[in-house]
Protein backbone atom coordinates (compact mmCIF):
# COMPACT_ATOMS: atom_id res chain seq x y z
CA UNK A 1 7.28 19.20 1.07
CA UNK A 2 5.54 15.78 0.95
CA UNK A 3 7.21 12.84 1.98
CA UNK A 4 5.71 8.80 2.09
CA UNK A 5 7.93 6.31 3.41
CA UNK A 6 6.70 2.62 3.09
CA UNK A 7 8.14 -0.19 5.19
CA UNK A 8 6.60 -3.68 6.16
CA UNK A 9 7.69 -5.53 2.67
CA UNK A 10 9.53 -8.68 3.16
CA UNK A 11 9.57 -12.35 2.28
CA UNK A 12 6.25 -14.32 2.60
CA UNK A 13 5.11 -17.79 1.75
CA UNK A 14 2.25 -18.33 -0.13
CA UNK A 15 -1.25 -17.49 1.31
CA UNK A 16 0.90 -15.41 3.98
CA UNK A 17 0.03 -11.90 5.17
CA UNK A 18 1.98 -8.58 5.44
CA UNK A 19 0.62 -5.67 6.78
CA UNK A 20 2.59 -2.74 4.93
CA UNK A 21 2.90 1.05 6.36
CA UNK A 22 3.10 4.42 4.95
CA UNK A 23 4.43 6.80 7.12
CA UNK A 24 3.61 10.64 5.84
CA UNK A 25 5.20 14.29 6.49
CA UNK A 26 4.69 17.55 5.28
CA UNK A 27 0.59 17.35 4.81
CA UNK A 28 -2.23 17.64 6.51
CA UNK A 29 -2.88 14.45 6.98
CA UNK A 30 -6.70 14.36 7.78
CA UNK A 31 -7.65 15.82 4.93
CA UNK A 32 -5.47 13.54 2.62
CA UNK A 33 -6.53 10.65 0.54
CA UNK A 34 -3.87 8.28 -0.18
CA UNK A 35 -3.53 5.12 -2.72
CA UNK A 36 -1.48 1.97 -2.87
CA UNK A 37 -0.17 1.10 -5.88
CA UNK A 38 2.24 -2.00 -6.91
CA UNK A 39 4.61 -3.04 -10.04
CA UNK A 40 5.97 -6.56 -10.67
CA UNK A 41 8.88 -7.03 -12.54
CA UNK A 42 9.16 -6.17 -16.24
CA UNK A 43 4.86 -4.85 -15.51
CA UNK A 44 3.65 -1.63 -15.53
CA UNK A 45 2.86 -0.12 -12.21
CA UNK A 46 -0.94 -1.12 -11.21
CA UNK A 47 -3.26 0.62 -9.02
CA UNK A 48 -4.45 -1.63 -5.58
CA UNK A 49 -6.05 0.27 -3.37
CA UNK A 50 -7.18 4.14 -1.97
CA UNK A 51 -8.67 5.51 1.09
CA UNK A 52 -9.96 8.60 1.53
CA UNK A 53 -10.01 11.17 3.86
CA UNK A 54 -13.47 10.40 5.19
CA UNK A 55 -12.33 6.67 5.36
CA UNK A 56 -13.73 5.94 2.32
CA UNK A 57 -11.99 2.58 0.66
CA UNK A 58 -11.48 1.45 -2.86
CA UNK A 59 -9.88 -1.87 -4.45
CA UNK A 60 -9.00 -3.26 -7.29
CA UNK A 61 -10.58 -6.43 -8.06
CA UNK A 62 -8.01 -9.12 -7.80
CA UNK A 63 -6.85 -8.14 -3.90
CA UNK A 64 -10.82 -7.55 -2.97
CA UNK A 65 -11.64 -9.62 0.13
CA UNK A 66 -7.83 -10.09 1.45
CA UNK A 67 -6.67 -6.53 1.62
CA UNK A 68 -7.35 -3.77 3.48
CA UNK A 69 -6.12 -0.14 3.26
CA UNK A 70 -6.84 1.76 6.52
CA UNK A 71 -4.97 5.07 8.02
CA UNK A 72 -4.38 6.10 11.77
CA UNK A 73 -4.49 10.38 11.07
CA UNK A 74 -3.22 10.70 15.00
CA UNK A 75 0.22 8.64 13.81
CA UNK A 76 -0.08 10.46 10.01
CA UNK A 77 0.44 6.69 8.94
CA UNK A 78 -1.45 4.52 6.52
CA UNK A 79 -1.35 0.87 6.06
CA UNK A 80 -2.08 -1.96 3.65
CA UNK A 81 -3.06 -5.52 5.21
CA UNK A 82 -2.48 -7.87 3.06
CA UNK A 83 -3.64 -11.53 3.27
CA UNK A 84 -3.65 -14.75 1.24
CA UNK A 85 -0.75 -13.69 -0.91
CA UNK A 86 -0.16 -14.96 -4.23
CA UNK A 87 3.04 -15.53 -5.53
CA UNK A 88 1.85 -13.50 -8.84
CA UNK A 89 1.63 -9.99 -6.26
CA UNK A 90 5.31 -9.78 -5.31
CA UNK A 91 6.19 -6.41 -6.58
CA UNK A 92 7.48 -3.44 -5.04
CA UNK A 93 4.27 -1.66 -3.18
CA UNK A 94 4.24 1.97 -3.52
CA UNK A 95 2.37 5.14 -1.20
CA UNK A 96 1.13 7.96 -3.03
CA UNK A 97 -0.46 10.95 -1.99
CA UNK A 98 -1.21 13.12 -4.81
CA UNK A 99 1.51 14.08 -6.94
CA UNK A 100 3.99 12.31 -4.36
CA UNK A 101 5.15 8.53 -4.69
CA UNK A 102 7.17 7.16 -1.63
CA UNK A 103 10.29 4.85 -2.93
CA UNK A 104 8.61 1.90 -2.67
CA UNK A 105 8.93 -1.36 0.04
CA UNK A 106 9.48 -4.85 -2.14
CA UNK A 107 6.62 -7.93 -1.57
CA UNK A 108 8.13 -11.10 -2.52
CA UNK A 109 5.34 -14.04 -2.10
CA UNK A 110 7.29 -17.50 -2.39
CA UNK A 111 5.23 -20.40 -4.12
């Protein structure tokens, strides 16, 4: 059975950084690709970023240039480093690995 657990979400000022983790059981990890995804309040949820398991990486537009999604397959972890935050990407940031979604970690970005 698959399990993501994010942590690393917290408060951050504006133009801040968090680095979020996603810590994954149950796989094998090396041969996993995994995707962060995000939804803001009353928004539907919105694809950010996915690695592969070659170490292949993908963004979406807006975060290209400040984030980075990277994985460490000797801790079976993934992260998200996220810099210059905008008050406009607090949301609750989500792992997902396949058919699995972790429970989430919330970003709030004060202005």
């Amino acid at each position: 059975q698959v399990q993501l657990v994010e942590s690393g979400g917290g408060l951050v000022q504006a133009g801040g950084s968090l680095r979020l983790s996603c810590a994954a059981s149950g796989i094998i990890f090396s041969s996993s690709a995994f995707a962060w995804y995000r939804q803001a309040p009353g928004k539907q949820r919105e694809w950010v970023a996915t690695i592969t398991s070659g170490g292949s990486t993908a963004y979406v537009d807006s975060v290209k240039g400040r984030f980075i999604i990277s994985r460490d397959n000797a801790k079976n972890a993934v992260y998200l480093q996220m810099n210059s935050l905008k008050p406009e990407e607090t949301a609750v940031y989500y792992c997902r690995q396949g058919s699995t979604w972790g429970k989430g970690t919330q970003v709030t970005v004060s202005s």
